[in-house]
C-alpha atoms as a PDB file:
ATOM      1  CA  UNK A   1     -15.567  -4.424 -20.039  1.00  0.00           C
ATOM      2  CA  UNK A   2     -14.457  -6.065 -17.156  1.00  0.00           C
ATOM      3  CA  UNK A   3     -11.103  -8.404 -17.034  1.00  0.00           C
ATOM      4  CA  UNK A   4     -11.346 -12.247 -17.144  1.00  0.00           C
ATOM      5  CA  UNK A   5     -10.734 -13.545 -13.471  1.00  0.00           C
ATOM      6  CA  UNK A   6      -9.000 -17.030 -12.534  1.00  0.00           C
ATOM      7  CA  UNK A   7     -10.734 -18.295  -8.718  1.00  0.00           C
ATOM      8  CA  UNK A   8      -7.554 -19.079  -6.986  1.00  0.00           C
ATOM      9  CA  UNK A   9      -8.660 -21.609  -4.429  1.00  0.00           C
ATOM     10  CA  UNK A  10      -5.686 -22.014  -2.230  1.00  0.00           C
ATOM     11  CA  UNK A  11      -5.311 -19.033  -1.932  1.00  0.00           C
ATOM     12  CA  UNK A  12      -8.818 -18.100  -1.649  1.00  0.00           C
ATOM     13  CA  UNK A  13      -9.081 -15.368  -3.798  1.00  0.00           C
ATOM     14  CA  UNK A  14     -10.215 -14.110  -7.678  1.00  0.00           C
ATOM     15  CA  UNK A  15      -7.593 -12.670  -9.672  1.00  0.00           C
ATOM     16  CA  UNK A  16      -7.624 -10.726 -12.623  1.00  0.00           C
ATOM     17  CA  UNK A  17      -5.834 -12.011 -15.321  1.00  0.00           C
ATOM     18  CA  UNK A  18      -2.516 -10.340 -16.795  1.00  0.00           C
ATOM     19  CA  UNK A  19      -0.964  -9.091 -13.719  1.00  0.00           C
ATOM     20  CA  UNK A  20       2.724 -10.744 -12.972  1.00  0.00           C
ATOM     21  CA  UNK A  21       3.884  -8.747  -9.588  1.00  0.00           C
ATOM     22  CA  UNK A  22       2.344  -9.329  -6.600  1.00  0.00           C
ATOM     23  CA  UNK A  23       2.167  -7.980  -3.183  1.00  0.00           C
ATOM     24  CA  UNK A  24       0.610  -8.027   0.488  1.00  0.00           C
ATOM     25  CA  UNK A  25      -0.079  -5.208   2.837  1.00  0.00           C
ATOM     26  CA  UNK A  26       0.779  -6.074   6.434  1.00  0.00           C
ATOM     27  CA  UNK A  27       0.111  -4.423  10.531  1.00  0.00           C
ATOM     28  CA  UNK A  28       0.571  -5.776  14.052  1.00  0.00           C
ATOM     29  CA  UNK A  29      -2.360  -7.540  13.251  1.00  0.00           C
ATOM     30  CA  UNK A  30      -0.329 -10.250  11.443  1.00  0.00           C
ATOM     31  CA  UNK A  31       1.565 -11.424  14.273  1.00  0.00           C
ATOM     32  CA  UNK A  32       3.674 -14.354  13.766  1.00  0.00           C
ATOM     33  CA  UNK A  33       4.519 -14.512   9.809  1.00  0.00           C
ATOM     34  CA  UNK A  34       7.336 -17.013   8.554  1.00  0.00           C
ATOM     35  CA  UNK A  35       8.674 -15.294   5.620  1.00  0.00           C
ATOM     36  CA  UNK A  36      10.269 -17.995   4.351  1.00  0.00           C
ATOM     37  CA  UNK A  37       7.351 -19.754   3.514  1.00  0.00           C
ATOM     38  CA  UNK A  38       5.733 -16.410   2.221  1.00  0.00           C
ATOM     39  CA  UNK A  39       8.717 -16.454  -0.343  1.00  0.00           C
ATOM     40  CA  UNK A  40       7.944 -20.313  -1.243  1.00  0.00           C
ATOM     41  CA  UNK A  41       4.683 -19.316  -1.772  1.00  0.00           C
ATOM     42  CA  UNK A  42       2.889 -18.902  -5.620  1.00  0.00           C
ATOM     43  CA  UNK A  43      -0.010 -17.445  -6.783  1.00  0.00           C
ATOM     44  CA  UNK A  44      -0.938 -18.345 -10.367  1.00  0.00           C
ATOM     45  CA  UNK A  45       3.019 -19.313 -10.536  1.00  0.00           C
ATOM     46  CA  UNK A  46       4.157 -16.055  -9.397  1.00  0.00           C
ATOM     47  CA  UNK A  47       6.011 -14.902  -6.035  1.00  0.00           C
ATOM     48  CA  UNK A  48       5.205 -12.498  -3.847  1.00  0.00           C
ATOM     49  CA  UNK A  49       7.457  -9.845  -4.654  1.00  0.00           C
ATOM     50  CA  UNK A  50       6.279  -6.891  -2.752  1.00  0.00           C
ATOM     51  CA  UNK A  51       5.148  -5.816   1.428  1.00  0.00           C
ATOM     52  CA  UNK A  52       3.542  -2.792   2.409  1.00  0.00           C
ATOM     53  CA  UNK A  53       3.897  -2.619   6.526  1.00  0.00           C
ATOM     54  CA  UNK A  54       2.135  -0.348   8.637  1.00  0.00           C
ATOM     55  CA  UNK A  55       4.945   2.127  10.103  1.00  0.00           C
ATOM     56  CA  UNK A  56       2.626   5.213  11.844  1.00  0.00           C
ATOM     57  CA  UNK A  57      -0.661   6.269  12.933  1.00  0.00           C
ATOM     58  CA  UNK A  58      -1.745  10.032  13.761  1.00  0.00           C
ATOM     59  CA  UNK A  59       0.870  12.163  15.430  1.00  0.00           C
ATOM     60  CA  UNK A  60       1.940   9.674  18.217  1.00  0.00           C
ATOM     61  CA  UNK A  61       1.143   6.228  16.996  1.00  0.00           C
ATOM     62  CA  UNK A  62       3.430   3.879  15.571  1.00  0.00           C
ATOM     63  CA  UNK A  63       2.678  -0.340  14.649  1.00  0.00           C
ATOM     64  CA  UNK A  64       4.812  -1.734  17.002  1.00  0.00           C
ATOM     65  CA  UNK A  65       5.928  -4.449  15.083  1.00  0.00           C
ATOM     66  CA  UNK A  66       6.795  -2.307  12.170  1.00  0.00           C
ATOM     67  CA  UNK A  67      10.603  -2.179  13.093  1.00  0.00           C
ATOM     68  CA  UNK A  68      10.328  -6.381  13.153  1.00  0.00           C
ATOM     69  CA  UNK A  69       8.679  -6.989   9.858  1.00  0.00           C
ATOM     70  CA  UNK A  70      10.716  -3.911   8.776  1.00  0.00           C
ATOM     71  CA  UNK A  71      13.837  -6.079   9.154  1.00  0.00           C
ATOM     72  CA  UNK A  72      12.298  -9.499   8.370  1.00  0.00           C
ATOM     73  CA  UNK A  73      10.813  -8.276   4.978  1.00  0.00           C
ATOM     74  CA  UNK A  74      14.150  -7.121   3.790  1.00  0.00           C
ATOM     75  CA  UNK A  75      16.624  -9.781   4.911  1.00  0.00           C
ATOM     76  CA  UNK A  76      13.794 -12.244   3.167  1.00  0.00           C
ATOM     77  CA  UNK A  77      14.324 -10.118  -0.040  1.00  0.00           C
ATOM     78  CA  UNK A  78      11.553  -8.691  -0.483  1.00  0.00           C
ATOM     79  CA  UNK A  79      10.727  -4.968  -1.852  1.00  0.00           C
ATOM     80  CA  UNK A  80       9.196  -3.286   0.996  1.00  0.00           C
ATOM     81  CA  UNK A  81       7.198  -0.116   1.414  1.00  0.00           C
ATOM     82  CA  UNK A  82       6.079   1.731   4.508  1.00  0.00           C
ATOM     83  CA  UNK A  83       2.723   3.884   4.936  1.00  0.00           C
ATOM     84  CA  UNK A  84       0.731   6.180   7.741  1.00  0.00           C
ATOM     85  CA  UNK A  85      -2.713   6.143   8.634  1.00  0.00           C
ATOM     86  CA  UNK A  86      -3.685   9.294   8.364  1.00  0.00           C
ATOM     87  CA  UNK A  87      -6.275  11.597  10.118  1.00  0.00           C
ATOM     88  CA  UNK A  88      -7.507  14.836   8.941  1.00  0.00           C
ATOM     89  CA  UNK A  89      -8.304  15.931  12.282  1.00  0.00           C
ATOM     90  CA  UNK A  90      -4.537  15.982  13.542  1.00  0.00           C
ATOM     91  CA  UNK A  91      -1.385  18.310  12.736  1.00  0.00           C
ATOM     92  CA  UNK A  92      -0.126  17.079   9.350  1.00  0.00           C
ATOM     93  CA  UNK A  93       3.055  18.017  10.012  1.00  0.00           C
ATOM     94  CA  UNK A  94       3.512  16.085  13.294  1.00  0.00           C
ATOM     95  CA  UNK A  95       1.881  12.958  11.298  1.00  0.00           C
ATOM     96  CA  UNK A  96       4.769  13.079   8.160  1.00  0.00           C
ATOM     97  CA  UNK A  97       7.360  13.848  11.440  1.00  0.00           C
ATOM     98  CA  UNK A  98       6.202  10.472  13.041  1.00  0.00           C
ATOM     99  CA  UNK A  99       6.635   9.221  10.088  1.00  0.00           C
ATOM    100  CA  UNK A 100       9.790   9.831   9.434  1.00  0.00           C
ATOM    101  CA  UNK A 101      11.157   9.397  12.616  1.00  0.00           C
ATOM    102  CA  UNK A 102      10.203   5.736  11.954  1.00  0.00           C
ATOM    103  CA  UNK A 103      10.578   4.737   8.402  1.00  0.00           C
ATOM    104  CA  UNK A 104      14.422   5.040   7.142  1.00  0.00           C
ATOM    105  CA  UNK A 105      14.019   4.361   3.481  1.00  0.00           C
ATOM    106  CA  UNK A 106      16.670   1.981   1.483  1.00  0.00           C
ATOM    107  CA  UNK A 107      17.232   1.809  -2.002  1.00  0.00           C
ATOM    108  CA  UNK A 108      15.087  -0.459  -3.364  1.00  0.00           C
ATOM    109  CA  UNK A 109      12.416   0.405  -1.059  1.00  0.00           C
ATOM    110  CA  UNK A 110       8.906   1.358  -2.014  1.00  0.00           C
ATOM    111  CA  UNK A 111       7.754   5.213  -2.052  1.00  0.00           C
ATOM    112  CA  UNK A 112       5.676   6.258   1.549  1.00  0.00           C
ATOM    113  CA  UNK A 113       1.721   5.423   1.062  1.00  0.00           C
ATOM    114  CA  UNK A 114      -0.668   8.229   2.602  1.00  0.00           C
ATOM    115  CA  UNK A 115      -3.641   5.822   4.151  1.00  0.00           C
ATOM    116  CA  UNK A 116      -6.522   8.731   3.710  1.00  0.00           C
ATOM    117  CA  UNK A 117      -9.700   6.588   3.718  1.00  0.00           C
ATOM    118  CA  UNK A 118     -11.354   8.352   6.730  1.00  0.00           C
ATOM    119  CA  UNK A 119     -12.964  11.891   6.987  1.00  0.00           C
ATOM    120  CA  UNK A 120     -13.850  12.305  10.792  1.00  0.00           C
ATOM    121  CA  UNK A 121     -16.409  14.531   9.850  1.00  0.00           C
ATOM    122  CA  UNK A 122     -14.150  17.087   8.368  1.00  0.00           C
ATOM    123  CA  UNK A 123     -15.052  19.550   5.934  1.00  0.00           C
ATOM    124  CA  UNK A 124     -13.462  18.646   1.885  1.00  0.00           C
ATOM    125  CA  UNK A 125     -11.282  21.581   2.235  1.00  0.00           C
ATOM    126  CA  UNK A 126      -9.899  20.496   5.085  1.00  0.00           C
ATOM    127  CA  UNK A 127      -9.440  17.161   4.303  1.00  0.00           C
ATOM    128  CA  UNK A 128      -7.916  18.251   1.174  1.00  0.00           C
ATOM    129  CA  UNK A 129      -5.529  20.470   2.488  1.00  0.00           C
ATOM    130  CA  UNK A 130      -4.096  18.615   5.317  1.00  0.00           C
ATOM    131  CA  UNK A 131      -3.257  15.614   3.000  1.00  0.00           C
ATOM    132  CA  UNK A 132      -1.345  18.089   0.917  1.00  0.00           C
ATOM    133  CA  UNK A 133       0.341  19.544   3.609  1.00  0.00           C
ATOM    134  CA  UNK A 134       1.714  15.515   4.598  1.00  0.00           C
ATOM    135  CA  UNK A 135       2.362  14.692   1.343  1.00  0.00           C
ATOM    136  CA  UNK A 136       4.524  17.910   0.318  1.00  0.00           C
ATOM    137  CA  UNK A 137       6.638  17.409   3.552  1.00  0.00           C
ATOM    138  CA  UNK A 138       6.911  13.571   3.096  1.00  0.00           C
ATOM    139  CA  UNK A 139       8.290  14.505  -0.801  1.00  0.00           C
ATOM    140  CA  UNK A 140      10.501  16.983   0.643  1.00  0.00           C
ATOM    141  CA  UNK A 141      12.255  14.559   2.997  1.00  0.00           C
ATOM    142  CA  UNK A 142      12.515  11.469   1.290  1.00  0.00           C
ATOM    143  CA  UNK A 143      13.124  13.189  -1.822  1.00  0.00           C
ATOM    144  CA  UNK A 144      10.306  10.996  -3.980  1.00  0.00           C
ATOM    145  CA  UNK A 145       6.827  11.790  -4.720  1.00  0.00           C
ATOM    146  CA  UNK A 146       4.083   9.649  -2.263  1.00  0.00           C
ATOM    147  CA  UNK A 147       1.181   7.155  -2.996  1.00  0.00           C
ATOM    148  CA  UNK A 148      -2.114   7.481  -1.740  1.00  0.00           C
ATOM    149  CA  UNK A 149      -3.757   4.773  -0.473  1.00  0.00           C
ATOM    150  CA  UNK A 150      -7.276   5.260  -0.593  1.00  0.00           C
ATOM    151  CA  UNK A 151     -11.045   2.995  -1.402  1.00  0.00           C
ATOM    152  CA  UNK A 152     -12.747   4.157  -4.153  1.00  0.00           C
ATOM    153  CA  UNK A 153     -15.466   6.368  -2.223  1.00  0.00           C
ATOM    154  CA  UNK A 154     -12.772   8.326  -1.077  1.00  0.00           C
ATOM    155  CA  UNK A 155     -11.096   8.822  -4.185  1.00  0.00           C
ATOM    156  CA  UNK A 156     -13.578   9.922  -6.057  1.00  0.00           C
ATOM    157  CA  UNK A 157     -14.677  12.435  -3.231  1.00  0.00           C
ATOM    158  CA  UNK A 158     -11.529  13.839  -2.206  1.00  0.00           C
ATOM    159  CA  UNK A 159      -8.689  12.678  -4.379  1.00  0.00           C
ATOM    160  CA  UNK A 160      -9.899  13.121  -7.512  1.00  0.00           C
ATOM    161  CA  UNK A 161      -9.150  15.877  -9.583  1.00  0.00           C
ATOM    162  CA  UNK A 162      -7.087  17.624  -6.551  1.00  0.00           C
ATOM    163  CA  UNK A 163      -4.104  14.949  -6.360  1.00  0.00           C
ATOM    164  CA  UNK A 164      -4.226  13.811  -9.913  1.00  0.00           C
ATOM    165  CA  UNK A 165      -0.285  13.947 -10.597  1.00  0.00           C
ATOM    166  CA  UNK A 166       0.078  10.907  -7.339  1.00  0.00           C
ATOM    167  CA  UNK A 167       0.283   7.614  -7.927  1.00  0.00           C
ATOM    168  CA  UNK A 168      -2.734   5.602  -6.385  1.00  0.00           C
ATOM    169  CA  UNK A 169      -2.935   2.645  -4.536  1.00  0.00           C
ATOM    170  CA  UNK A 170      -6.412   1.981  -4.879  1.00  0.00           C
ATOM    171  CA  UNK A 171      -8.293  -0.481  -2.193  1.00  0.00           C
ATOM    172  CA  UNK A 172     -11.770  -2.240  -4.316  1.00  0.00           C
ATOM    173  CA  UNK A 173     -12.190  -5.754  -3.558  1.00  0.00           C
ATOM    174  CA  UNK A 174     -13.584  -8.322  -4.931  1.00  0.00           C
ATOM    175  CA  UNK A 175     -13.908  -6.734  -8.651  1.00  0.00           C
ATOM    176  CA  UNK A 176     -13.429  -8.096 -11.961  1.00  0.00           C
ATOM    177  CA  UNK A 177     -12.033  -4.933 -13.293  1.00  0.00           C
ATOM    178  CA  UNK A 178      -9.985  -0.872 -12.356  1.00  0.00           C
ATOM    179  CA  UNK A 179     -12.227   1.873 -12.527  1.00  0.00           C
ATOM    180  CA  UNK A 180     -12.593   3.410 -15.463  1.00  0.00           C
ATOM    181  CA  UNK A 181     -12.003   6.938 -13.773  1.00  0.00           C
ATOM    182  CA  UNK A 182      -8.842   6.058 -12.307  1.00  0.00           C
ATOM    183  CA  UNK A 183      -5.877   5.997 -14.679  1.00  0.00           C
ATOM    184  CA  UNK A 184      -2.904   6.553 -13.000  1.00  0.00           C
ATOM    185  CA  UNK A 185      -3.293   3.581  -9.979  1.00  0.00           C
ATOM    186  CA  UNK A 186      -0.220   1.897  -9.370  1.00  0.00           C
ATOM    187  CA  UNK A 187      -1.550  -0.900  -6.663  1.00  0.00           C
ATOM    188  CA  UNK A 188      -4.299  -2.439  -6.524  1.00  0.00           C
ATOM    189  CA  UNK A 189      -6.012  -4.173  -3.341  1.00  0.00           C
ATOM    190  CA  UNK A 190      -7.960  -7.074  -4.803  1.00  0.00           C
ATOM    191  CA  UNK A 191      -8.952  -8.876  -1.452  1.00  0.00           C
ATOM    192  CA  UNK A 192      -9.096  -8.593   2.245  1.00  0.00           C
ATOM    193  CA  UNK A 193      -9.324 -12.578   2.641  1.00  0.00           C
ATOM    194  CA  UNK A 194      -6.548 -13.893   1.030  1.00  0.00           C
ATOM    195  CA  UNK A 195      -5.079 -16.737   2.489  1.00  0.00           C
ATOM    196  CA  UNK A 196      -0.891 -16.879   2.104  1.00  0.00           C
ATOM    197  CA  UNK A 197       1.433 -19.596   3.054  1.00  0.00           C
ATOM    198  CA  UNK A 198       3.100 -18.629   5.989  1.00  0.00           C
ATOM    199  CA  UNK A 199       0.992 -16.305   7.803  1.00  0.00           C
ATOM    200  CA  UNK A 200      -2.155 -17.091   9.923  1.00  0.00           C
ATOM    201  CA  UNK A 201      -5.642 -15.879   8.929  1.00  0.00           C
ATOM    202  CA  UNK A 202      -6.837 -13.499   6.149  1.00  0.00           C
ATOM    203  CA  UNK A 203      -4.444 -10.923   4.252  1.00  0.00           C
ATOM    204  CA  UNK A 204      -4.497  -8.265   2.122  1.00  0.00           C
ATOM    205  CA  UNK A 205      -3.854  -9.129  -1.533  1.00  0.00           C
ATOM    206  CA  UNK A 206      -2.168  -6.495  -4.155  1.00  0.00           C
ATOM    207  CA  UNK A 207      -1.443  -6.724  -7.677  1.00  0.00           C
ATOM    208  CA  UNK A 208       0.868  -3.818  -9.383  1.00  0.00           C
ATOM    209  CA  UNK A 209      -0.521  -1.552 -12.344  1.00  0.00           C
ATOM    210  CA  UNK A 210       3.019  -3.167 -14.706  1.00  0.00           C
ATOM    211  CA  UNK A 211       5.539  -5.447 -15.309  1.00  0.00           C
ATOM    212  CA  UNK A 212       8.670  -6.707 -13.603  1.00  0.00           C
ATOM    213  CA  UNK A 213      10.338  -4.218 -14.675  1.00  0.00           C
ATOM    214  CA  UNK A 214       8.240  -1.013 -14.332  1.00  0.00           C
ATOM    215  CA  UNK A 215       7.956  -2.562 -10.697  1.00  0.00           C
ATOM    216  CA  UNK A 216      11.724  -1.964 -10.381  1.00  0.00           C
ATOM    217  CA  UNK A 217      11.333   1.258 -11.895  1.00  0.00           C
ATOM    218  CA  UNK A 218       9.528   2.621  -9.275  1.00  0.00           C
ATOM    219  CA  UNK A 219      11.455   1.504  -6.568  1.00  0.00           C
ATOM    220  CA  UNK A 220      14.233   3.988  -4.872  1.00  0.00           C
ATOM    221  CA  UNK A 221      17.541   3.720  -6.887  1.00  0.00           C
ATOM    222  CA  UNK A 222      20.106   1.100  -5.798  1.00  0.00           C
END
């Protein structure tokens, strides 16, 4: 059955009901965001609480105003998380080490997010094992299991039964309800045309598979 939905007009998006924490998913793209007004900001009469920034790309691309909204996000207060595009077709291990040459986690901070949502004609095998491959290393350094971040093609294609024990952070716009299928999501993308105070244009909406405080739960230990 799908979940009852409230249309959200200044904000310019349908939310289902139910879900307290709330988050946005930010890149260079952004440019000029006034977090202060972000933080005034309420949808449904609830804060954004969480930001997911854009840190890497490949082996030798990084956002380059990750270290910026790196520091804004925080000194604003909010809980912020970091995550790589990633490409199949590159050395996974040179893609977790731009990573973490980047991203110096805090406690507090959000786990690292795995962006798989493109195959470059690749092979499933391959696909398969090179996201293992960055997501063992990325565990090994930062000492906490990753999230993928994926749309639901891909996950039912490639994640799926092979990467069952990560938490997903599942991209499906637009919908009234989760996918039946998918059980252990922790984020959910609801919208690609948000509109928040304090930041020009369209955004990327999230909403967070608990409460308050299995939010906190997940974040690194203070």
């Amino acid at each position: 059955m799908s979940t009852p939905v409230i249309w959200d007009r200044l904000h310019g998006v349908s939310l289902p009901t139910g879900y307290q924490v709330m988050g946005i998913d930010i890149s260079q793209y952004q440019r000029n965001i006034d977090w202060k007004r972000v933080k005034q900001d309420r949808i449904t009469g609830q804060p954004i609480r969480f930001v997911f920034i854009k840190a890497t790309e490949g082996i030798s691309r990084q956002d380059p105003l990750f270290p910026k909204y790196w520091q804004e996000a925080h000194a604003a207060g909010f809980a912020c998380g970091a995550y790589h595009f990633f490409y199949s077709t590159r050395n996974p291990l040179l893609q977790a080490k731009n990573f973490e040459n980047q991203v110096k986690l805090r406690a507090g901070d959000l786990p690292p997010v795995l962006d798989a949502e493109v195959t470059n004609h690749q092979p499933d095998s391959v696909i398969r094992h090179t996201m293992r491959i960055w997501l063992v290393e990325i565990q090994r350094y930062y000492g906490v299991k990753p999230i993928i971040y994926t749309n639901l093609s891909f996950y039912r294609k490639y994640v799926k039964g092979y990467f069952d024990d990560y938490p997903l952070w599942i991209a499906q716009h637009k919908a009234t309800s989760n996918p039946k299928d998918m059980t252990n999501w922790l984020f959910w993308q609801i919208s690609d045309e948000a509109r928040i105070q304090g930041i020009p244009g369209h955004i990327d909406l999230n909403i967070f598979h608990g409460d308050l405080q299995d939010f906190r739960q997940i974040c690194l230990p203070k």
